[in-house]
Structures are given as structure tokens and as C-alpha cells.
N, C-alpha and C. Protein backbone atom coordinates (compact mmCIF):
# COMPACT_ATOMS: atom_id res chain seq x y z
N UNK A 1 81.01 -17.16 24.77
CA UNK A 1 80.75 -17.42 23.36
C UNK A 1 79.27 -17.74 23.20
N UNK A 2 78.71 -16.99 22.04
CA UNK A 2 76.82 -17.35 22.04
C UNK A 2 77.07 -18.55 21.33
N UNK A 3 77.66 -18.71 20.42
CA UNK A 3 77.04 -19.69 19.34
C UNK A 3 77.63 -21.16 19.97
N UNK A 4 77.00 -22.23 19.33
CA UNK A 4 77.45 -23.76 19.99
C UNK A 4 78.16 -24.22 19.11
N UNK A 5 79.23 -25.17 19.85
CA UNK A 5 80.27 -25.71 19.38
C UNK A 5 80.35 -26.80 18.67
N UNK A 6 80.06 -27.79 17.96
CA UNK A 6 79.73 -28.80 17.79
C UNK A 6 80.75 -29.39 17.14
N UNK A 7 81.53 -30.58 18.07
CA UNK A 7 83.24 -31.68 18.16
C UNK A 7 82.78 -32.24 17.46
N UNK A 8 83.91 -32.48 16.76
CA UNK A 8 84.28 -33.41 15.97
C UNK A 8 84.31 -34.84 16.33
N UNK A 9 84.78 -35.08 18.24
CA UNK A 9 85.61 -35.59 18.66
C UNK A 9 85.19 -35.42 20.02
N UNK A 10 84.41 -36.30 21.20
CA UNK A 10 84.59 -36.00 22.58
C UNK A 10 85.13 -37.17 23.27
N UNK A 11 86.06 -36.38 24.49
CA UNK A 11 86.83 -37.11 25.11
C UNK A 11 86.05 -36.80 26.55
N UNK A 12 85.72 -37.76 26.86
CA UNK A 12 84.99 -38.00 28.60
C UNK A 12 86.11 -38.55 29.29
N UNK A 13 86.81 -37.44 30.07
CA UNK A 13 87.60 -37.56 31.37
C UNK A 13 87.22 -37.00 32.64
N UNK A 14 85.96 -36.88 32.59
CA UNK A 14 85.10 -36.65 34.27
C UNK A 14 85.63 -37.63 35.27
N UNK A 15 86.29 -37.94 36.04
CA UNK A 15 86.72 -38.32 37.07
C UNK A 15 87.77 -38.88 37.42
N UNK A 16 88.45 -38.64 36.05
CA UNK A 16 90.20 -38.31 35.85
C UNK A 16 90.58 -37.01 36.62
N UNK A 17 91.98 -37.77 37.43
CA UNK A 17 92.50 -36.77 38.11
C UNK A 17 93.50 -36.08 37.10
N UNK A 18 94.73 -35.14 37.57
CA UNK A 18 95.85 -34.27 36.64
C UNK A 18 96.52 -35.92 36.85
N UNK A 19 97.13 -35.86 35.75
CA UNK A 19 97.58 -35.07 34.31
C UNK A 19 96.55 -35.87 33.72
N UNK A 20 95.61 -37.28 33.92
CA UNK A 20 94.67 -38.10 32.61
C UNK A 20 94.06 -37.46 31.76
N UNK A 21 93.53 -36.23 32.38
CA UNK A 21 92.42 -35.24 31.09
C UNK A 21 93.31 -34.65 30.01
N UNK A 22 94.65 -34.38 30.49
CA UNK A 22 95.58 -33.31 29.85
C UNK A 22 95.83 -34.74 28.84
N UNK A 23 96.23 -35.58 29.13
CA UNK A 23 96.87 -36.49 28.45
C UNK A 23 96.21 -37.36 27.33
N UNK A 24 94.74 -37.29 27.81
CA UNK A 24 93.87 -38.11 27.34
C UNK A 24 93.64 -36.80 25.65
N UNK A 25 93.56 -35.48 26.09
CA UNK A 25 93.54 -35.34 24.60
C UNK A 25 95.00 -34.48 23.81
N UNK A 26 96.30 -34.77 24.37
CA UNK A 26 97.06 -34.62 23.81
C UNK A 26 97.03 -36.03 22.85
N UNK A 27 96.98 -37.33 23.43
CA UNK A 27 96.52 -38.27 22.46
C UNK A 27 96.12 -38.40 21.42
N UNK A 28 94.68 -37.51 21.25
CA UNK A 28 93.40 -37.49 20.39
C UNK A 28 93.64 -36.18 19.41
N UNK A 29 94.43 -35.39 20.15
CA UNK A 29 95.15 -34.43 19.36
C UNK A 29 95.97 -34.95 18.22
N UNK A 30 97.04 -35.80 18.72
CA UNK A 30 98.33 -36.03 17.89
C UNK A 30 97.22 -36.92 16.55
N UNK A 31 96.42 -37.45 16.93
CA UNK A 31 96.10 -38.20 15.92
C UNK A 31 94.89 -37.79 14.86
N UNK A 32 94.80 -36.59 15.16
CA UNK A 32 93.79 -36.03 14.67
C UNK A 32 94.26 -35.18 13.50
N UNK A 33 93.19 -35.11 12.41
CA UNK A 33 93.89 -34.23 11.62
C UNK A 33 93.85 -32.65 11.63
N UNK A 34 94.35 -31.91 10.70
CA UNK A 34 94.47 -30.57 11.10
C UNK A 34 92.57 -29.68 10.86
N UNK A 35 92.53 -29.09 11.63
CA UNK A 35 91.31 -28.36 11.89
C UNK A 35 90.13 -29.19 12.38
N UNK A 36 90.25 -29.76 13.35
CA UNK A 36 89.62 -31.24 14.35
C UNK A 36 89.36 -30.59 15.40
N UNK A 37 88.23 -30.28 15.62
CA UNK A 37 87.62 -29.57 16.97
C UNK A 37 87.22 -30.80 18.48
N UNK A 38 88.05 -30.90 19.30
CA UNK A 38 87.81 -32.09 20.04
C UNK A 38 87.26 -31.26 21.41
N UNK A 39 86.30 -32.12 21.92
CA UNK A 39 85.56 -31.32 23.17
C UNK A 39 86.35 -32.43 24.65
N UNK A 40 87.16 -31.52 25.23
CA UNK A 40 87.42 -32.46 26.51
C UNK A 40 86.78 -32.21 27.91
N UNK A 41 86.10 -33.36 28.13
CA UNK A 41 84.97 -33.00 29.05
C UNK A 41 85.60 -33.56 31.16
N UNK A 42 85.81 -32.74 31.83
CA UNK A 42 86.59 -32.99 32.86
C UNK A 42 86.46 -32.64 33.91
N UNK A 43 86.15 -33.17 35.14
CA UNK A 43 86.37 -32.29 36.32
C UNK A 43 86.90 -32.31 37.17
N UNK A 44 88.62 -32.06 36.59
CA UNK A 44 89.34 -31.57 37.52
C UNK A 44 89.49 -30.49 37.11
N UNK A 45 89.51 -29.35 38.17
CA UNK A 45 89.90 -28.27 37.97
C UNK A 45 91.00 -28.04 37.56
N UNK A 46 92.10 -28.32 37.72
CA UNK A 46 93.52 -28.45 37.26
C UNK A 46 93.39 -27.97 35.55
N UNK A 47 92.87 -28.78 35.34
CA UNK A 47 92.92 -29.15 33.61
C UNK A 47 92.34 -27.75 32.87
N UNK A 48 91.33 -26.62 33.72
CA UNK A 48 90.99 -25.65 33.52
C UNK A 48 92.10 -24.54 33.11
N UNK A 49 93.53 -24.34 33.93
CA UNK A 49 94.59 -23.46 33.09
C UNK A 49 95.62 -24.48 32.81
N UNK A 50 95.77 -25.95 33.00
CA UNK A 50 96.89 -26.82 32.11
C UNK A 50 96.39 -26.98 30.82
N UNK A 51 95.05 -27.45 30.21
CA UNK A 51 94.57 -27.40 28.73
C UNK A 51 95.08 -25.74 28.02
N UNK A 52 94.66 -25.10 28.85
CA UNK A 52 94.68 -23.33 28.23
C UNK A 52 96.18 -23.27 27.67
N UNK A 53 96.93 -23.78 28.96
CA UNK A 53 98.79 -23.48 28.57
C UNK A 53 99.22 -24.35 27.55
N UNK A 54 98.80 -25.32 27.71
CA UNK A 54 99.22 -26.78 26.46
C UNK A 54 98.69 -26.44 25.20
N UNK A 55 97.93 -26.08 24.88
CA UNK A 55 97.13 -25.94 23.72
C UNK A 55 97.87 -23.86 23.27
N UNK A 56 98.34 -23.35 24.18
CA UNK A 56 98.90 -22.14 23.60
C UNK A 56 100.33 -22.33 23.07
N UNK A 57 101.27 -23.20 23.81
CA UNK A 57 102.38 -23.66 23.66
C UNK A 57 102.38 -24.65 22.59
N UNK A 58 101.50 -25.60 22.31
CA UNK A 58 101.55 -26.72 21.26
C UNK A 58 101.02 -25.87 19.62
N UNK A 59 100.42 -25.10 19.59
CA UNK A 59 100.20 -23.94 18.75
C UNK A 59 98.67 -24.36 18.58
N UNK A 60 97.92 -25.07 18.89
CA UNK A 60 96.38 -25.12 18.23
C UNK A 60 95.70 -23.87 19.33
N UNK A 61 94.33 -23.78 19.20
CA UNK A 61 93.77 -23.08 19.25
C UNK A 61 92.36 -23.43 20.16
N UNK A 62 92.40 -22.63 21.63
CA UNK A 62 91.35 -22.85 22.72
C UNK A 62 90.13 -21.88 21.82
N UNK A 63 89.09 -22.98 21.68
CA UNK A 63 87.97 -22.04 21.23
C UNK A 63 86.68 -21.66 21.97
N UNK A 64 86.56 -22.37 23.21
CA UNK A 64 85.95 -22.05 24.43
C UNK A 64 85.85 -22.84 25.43
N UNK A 65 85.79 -22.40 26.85
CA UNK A 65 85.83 -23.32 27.85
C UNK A 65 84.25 -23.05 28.53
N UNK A 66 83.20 -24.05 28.74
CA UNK A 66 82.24 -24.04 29.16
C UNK A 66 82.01 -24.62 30.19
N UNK A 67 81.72 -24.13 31.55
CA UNK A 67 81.96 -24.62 32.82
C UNK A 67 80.05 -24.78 33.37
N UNK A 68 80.03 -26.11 33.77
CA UNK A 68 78.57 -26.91 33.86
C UNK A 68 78.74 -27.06 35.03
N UNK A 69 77.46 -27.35 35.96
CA UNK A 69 76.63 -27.79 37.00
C UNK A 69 78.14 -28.61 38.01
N UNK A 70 78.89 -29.93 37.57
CA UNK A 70 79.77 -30.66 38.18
C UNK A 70 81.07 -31.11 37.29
N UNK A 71 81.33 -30.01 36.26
CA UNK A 71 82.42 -30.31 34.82
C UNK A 71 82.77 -29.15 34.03
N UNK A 72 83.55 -29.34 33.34
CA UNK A 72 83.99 -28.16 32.82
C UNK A 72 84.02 -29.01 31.02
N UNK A 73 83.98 -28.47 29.61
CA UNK A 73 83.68 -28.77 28.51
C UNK A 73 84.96 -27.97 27.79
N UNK A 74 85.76 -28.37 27.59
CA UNK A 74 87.04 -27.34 26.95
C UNK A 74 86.89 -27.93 25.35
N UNK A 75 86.90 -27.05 24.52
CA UNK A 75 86.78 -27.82 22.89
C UNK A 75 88.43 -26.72 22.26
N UNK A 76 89.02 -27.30 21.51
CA UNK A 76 90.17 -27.45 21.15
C UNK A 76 90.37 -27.48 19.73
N UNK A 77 90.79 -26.59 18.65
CA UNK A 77 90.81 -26.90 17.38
C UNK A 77 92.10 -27.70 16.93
N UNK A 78 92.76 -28.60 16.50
CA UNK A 78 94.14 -28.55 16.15
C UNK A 78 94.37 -27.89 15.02
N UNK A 79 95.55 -27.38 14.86
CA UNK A 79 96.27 -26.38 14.20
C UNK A 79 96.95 -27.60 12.88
């Protein structure tokens, strides 16, 4: 994706293992209102295809995953 994302909402789970990152913004999700772009920032790899599956199954919408130097940046619209 060229253009930048700019959250509504960041969740710092860098050195959260599985499931804390997943969990930490199903949280921030539920409480968020509809069209809430939240950036979850993480490095476990795990969380790289569990966010992708959770967020296809829960119905919102993966709007890019940006993978950095020692982290990965997943931003999330809710539906």
C-alpha cells in the first residue's frame, strides 16, 4: 500500500506472546465504534495470519500489514 495509514487507535503489544496481541485488540475492537481504524503493533509472528483470520471471520476489514526492522504494524478498520 503507497499511501499512510493514520489510527485512530494504537495498541503496543511488542513483546506479547500468542494469543495477548490477538486479544489485546479484539478488546479495543469491541469497544470501538464502527469505522475505527486501530493500528496493532506486535512481534510475534503468530499474530501475522491469526489477526488476518480474526478480522476476516469477525467481518471488519485488514487494511494493511506493515512489517518493520523488529515488528510487524497491522491496522484494522471495524466494520
Amino acid at each position: 500500500m503507497t499511501e499512510t495509514i493514520t489510527p485512530d487507535v494504537t495498541i503496543d503489544a511488542r513483546g506479547a506472546g500468542c494469543p495477548g496481541p490477538l486479544m489485546d485488540l479484539i478488546g479495543k475492537i469491541k469497544k470501538a465504534d464502527s469505522g475505527t481504524v486501530v493500528e496493532l503493533q506486535t512481534s510475534d509472528r503468530g499474530s501475522t495470519t491469526d489477526v488476518p483470520e480474526w478480522v476476516e471471520k469477525a467481518g471488519h476489514e485488514l487494511l494493511d500489514s506493515v512489517e518493520h526492522d523488529d515488528y510487524w504494524s497491522l491496522y484494522v478498520e471495524k466494520a
